[in-house]
C-alpha atoms as a PDB file:
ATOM      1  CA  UNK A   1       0.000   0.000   0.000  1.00  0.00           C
ATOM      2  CA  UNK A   2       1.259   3.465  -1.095  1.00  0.00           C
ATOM      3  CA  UNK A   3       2.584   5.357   2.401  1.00  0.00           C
ATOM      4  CA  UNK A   4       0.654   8.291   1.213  1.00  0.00           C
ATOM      5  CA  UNK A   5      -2.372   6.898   2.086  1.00  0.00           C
ATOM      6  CA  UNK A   6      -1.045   5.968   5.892  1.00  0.00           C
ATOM      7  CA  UNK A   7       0.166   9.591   5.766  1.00  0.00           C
ATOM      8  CA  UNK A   8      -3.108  10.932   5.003  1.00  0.00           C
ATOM      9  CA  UNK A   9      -5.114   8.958   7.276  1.00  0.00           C
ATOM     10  CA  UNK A  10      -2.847   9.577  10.163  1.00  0.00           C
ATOM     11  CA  UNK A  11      -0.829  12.521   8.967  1.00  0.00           C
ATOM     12  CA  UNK A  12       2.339  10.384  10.004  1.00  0.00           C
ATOM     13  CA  UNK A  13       5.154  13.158   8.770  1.00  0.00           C
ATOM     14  CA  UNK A  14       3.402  16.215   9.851  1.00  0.00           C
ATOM     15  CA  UNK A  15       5.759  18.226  11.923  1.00  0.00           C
ATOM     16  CA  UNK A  16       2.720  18.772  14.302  1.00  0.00           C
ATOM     17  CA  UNK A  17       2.992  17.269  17.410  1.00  0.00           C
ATOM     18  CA  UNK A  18      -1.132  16.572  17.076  1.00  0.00           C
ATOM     19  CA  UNK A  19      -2.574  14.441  20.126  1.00  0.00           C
ATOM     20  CA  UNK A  20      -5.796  12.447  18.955  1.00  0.00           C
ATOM     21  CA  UNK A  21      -8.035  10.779  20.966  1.00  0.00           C
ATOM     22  CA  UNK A  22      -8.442   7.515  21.360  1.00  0.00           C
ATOM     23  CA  UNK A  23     -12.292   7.135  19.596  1.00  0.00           C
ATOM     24  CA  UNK A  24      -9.970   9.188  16.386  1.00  0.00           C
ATOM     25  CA  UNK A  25      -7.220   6.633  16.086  1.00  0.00           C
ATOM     26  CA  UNK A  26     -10.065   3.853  16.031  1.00  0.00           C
ATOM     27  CA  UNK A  27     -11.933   5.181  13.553  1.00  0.00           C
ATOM     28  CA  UNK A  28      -9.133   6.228  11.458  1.00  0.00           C
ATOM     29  CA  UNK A  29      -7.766   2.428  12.029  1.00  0.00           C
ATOM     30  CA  UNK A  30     -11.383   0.631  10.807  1.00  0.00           C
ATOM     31  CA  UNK A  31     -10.795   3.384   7.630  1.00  0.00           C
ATOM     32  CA  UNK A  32      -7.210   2.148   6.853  1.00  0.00           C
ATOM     33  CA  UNK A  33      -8.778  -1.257   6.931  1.00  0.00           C
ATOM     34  CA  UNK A  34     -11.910  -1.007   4.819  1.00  0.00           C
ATOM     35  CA  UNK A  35      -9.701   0.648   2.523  1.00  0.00           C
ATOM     36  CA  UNK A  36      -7.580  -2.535   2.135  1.00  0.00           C
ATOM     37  CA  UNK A  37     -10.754  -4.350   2.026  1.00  0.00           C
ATOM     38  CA  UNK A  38     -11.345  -2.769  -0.940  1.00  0.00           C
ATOM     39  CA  UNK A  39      -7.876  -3.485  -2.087  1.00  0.00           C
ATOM     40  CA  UNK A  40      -8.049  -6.857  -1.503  1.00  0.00           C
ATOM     41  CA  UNK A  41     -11.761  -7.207  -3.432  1.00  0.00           C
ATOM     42  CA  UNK A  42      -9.638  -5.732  -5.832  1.00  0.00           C
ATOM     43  CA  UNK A  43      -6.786  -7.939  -5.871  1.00  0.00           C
ATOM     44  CA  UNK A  44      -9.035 -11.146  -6.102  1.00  0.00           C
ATOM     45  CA  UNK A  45     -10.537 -10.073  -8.603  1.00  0.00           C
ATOM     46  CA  UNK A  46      -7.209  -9.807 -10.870  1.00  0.00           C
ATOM     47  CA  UNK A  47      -6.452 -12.900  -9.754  1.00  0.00           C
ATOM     48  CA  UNK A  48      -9.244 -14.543 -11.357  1.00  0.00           C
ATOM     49  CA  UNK A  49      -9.320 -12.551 -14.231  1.00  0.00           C
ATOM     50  CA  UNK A  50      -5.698 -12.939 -15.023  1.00  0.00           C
ATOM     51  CA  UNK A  51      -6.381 -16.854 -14.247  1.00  0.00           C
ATOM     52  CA  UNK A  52      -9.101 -17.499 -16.666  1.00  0.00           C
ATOM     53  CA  UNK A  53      -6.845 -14.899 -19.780  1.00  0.00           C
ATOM     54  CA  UNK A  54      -4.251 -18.319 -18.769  1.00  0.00           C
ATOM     55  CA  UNK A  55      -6.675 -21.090 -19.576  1.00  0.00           C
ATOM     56  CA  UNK A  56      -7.607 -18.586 -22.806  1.00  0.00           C
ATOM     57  CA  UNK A  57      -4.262 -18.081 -24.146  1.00  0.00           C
ATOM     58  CA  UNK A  58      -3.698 -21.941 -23.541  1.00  0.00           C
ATOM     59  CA  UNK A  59      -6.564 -22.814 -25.105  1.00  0.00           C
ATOM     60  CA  UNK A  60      -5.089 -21.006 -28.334  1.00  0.00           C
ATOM     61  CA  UNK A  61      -1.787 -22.147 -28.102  1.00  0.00           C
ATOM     62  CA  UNK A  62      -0.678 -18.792 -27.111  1.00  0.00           C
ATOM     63  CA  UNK A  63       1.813 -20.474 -24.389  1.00  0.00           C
ATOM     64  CA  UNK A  64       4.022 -16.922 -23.848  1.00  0.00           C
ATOM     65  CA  UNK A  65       0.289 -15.184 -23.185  1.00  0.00           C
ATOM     66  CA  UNK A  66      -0.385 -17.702 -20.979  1.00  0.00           C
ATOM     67  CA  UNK A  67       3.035 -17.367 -18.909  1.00  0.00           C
ATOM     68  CA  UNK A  68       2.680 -14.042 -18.483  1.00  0.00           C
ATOM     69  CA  UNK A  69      -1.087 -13.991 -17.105  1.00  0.00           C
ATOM     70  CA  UNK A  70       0.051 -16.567 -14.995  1.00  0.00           C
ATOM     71  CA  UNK A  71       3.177 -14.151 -13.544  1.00  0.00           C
ATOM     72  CA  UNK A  72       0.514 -11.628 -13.084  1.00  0.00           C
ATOM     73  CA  UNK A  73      -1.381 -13.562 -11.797  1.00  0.00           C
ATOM     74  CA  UNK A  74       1.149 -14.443  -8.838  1.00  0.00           C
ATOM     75  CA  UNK A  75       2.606 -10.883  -8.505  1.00  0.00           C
ATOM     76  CA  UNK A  76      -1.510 -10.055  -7.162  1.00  0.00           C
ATOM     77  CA  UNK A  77      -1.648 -13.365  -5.161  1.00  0.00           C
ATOM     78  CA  UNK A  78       1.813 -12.227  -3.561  1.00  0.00           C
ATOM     79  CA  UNK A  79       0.531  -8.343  -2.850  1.00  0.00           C
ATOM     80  CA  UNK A  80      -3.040 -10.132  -1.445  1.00  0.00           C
ATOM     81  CA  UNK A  81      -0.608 -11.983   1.217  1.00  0.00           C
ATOM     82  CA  UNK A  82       0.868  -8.715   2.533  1.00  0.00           C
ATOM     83  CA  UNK A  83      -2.453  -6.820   2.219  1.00  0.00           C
ATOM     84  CA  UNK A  84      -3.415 -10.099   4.762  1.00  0.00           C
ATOM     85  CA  UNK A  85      -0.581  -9.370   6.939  1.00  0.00           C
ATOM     86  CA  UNK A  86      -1.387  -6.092   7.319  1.00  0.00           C
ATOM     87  CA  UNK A  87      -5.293  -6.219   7.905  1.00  0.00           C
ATOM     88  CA  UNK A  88      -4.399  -8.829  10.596  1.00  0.00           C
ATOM     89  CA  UNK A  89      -2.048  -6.212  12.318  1.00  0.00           C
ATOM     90  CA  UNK A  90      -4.477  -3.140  11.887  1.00  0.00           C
ATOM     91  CA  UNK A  91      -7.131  -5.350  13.830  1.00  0.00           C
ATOM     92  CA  UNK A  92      -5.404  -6.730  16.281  1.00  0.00           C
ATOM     93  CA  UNK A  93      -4.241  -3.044  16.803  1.00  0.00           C
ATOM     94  CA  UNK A  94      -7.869  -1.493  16.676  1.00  0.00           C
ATOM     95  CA  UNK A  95      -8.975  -4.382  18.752  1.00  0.00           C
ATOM     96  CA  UNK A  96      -5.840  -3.037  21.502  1.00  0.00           C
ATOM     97  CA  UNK A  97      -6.919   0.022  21.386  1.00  0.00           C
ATOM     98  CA  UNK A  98     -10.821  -0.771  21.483  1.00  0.00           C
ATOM     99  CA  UNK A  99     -10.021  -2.526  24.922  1.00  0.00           C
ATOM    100  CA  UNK A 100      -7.812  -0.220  26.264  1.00  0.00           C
ATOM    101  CA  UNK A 101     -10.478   2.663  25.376  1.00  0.00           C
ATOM    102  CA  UNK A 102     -12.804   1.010  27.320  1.00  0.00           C
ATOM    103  CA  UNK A 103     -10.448   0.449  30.354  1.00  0.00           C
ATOM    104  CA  UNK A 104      -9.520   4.005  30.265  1.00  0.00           C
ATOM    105  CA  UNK A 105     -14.120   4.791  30.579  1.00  0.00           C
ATOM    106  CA  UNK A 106     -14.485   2.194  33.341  1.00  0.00           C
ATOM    107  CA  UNK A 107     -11.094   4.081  35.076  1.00  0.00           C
ATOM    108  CA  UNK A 108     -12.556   7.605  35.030  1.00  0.00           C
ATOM    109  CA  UNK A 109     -16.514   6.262  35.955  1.00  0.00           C
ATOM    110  CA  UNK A 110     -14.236   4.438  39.076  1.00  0.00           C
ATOM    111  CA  UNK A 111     -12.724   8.076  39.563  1.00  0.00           C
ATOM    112  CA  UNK A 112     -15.741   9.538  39.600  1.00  0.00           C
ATOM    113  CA  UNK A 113     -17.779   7.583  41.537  1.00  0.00           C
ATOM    114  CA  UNK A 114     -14.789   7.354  44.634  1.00  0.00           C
ATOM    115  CA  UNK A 115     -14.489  11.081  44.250  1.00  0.00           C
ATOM    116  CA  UNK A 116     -18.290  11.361  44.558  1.00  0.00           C
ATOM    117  CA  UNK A 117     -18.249   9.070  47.523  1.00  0.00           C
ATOM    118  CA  UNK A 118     -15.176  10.881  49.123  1.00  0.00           C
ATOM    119  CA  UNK A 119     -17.065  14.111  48.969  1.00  0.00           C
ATOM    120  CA  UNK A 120     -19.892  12.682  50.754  1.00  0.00           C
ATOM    121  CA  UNK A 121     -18.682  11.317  53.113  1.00  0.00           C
ATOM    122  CA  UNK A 122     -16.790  14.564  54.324  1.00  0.00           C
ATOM    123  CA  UNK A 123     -19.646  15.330  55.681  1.00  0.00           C
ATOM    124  CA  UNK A 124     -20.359  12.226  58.146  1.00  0.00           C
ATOM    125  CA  UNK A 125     -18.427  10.112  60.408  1.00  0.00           C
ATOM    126  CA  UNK A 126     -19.126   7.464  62.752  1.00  0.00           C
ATOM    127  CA  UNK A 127     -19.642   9.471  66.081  1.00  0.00           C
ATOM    128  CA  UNK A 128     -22.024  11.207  63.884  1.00  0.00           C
ATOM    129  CA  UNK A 129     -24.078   8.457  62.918  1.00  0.00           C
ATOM    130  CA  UNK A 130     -24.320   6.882  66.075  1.00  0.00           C
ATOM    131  CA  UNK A 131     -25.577   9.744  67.826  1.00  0.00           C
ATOM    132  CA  UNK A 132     -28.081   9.940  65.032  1.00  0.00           C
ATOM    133  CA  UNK A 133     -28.910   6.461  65.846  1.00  0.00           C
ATOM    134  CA  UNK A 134     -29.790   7.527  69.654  1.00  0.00           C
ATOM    135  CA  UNK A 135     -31.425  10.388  68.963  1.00  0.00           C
ATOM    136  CA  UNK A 136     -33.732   8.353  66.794  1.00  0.00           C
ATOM    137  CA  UNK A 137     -34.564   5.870  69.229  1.00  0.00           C
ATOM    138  CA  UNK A 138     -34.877   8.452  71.990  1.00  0.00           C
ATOM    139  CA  UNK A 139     -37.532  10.337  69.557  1.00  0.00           C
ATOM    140  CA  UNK A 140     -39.089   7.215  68.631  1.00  0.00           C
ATOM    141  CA  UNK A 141     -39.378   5.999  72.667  1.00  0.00           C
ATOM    142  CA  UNK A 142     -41.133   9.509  73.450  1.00  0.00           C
ATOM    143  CA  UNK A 143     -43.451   8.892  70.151  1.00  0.00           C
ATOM    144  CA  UNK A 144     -44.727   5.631  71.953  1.00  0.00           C
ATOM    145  CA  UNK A 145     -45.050   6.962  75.440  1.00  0.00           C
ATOM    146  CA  UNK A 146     -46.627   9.885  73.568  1.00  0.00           C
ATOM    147  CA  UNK A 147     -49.379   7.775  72.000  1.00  0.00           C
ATOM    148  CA  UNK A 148     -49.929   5.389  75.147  1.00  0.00           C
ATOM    149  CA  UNK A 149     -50.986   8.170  76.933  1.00  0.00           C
ATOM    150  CA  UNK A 150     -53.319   9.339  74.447  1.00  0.00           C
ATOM    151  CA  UNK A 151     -55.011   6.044  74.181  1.00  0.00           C
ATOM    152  CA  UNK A 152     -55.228   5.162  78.265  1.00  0.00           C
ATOM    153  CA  UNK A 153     -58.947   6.490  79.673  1.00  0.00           C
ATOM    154  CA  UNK A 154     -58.705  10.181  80.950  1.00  0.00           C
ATOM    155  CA  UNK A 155     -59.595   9.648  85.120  1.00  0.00           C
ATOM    156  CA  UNK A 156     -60.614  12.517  87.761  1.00  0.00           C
ATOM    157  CA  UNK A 157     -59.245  11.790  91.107  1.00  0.00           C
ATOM    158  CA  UNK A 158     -63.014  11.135  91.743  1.00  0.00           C
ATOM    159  CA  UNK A 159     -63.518   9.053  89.548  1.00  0.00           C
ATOM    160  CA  UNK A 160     -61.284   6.233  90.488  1.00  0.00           C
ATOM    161  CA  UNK A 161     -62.385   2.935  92.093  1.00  0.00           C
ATOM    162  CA  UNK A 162     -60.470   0.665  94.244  1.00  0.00           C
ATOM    163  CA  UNK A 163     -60.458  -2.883  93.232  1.00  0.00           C
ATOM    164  CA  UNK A 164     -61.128  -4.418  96.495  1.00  0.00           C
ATOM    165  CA  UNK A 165     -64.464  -1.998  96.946  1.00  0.00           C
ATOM    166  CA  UNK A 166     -65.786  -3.286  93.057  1.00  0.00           C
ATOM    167  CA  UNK A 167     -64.958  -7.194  94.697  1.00  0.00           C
ATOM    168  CA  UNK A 168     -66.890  -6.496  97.460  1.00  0.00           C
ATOM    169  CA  UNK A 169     -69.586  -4.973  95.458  1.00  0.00           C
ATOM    170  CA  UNK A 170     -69.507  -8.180  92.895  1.00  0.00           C
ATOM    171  CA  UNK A 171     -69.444 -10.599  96.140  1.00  0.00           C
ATOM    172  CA  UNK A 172     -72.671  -8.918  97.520  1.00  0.00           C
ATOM    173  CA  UNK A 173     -74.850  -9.140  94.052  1.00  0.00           C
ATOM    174  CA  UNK A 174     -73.974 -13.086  93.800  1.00  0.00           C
ATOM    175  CA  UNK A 175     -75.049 -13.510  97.598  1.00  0.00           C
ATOM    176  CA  UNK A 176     -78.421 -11.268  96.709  1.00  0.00           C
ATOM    177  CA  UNK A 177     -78.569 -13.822  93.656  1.00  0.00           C
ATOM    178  CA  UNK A 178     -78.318 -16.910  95.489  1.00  0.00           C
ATOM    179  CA  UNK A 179     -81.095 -15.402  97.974  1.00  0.00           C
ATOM    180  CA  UNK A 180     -83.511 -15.025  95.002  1.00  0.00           C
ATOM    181  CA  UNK A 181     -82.787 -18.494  93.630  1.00  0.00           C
ATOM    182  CA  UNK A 182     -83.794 -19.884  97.024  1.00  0.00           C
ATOM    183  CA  UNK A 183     -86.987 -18.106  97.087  1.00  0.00           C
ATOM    184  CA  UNK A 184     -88.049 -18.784  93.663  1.00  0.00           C
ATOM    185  CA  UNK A 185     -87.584 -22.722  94.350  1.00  0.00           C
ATOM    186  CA  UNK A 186     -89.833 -22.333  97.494  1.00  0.00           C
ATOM    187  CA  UNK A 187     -89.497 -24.687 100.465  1.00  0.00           C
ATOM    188  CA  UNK A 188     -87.642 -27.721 100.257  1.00  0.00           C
ATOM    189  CA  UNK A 189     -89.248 -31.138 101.010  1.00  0.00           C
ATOM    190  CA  UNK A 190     -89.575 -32.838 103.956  1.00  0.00           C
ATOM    191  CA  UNK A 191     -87.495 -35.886 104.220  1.00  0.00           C
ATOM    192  CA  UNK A 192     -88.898 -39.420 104.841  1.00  0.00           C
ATOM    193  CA  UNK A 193     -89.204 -41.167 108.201  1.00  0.00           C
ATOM    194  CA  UNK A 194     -88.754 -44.733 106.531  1.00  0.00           C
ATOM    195  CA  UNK A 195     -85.883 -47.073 108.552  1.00  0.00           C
ATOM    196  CA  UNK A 196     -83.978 -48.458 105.979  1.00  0.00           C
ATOM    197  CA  UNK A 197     -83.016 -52.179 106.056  1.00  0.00           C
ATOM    198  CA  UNK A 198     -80.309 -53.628 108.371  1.00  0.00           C
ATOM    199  CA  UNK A 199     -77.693 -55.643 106.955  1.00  0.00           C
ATOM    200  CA  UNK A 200     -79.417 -58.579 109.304  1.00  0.00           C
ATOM    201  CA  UNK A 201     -82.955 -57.886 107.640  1.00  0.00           C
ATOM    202  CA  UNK A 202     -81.387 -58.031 104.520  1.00  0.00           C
ATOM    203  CA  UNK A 203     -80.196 -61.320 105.166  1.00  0.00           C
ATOM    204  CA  UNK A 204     -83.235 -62.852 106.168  1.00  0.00           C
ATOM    205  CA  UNK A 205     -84.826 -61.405 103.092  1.00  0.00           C
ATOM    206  CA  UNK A 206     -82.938 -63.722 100.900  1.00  0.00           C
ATOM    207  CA  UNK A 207     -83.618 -66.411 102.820  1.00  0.00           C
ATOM    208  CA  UNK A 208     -87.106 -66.514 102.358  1.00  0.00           C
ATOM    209  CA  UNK A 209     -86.487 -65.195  98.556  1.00  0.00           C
ATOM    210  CA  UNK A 210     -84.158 -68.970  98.439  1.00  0.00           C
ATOM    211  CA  UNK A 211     -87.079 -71.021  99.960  1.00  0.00           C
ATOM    212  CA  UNK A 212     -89.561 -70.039  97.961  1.00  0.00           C
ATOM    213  CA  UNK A 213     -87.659 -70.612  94.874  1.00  0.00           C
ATOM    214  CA  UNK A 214     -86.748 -74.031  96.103  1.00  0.00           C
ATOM    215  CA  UNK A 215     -90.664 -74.691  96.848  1.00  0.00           C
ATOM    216  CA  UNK A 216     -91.729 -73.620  93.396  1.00  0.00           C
ATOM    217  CA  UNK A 217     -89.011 -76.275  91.512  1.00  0.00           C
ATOM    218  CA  UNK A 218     -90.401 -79.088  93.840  1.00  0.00           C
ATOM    219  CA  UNK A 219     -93.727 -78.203  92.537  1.00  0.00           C
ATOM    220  CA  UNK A 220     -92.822 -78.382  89.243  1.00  0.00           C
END
């Protein structure tokens, strides 16, 4: 490839000392190489051309026309190999640079975002914090003692009642109950004068009970 066209893509001899960023030498590398793309489109295409004018010329017995398509012929494979060589450098240099683009973005977003938290945290440390902390749960204990006190019943000093005097009440209205339930069931029966059976009665009982059974099988 001619070195003008190096020179005008990245002005290589200019006596300026020009700095370019990193996004310009990229682009200007992926121009270099679709220009060689080109080139190479090019150079194939000679190659077949000068190929099939062999076959021709041999076809007609032209055997020095033939030789000298087929030198062509080898002079454009030969500039195709080097056009190769160089595409594969260009890349792999555009690919470099690509990567090391992108490590220099994620660098200064790093920068950044430390410098942002630095800043920040000027403004707080850990005695700071924790006394935030305490104040918080000192605010949030006077918040509930706060709203416990709202909800408990409001109470005059006359208006409280002892426990023991509301027992004593509730102990004199079941003892008035059990009074009623004793007159509503009226007077209670009187209780039998019957003497109940002695073991010894009892005994003779079954004796007769055993005679008379033994009476009624004789019978039968």
């Amino acid at each position: 490839m001619p070195l003008g066209v190096f020179q005008r893509l990245f002005d290589f001899g200019s006596k300026k000392d020009e700095k370019i960023s990193s996004q310009d030498a990229i682009q200007r590398l992926q121009d270099v190489e679709d220009l060689l793309n080109k080139k190479v489109q090019f150079l194939e295409t000679k190659v077949d051309e000068e190929k099939q004018t062999a076959i021709k010329c041999s076809k007609a017995s032209n055997k020095r026309g033939a030789l000298n398509a087929l030198k062509r012929k080898k002079r454009y494979e030969k500039a195709l190999l080097q056009l190769d060589g160089t595409l594969t450098t260009l890349e792999t240099q555009r690919e470099h640079l690509q990567n090391a683009s992108t490590n220099m973005d994620v660098l200064k977003v790093m920068k950044n975002a430390a410098g942002a938290l630095k800043k920040t945290n000027q403004n707080l440390d850990v005695d700071t914090v924790h006394d935030l902390m305490d104040d918080l749960a000192e605010q949030n204990e006077t918040a509930q003692e706060i709203a416990t006190a709202i909800s408990s019943p409001y109470m005059t000093g006359s208006e409280y009642i002892d426990d023991a005097e509301l027992e004593r009440e509730l102990n004199a209205l079941a003892a008035d109950e059990d009074r009623k339930d004793m007159e509503r069931m009226g007077p209670l029966p009187d209780v039998p004068n019957i003497k109940l059976p002695t073991r010894e009665t009892t005994k003779v009982n079954q004796k007769e009970l055993d005679e008379l059974a033994a009476l009624e099988q004789w019978a039968t």
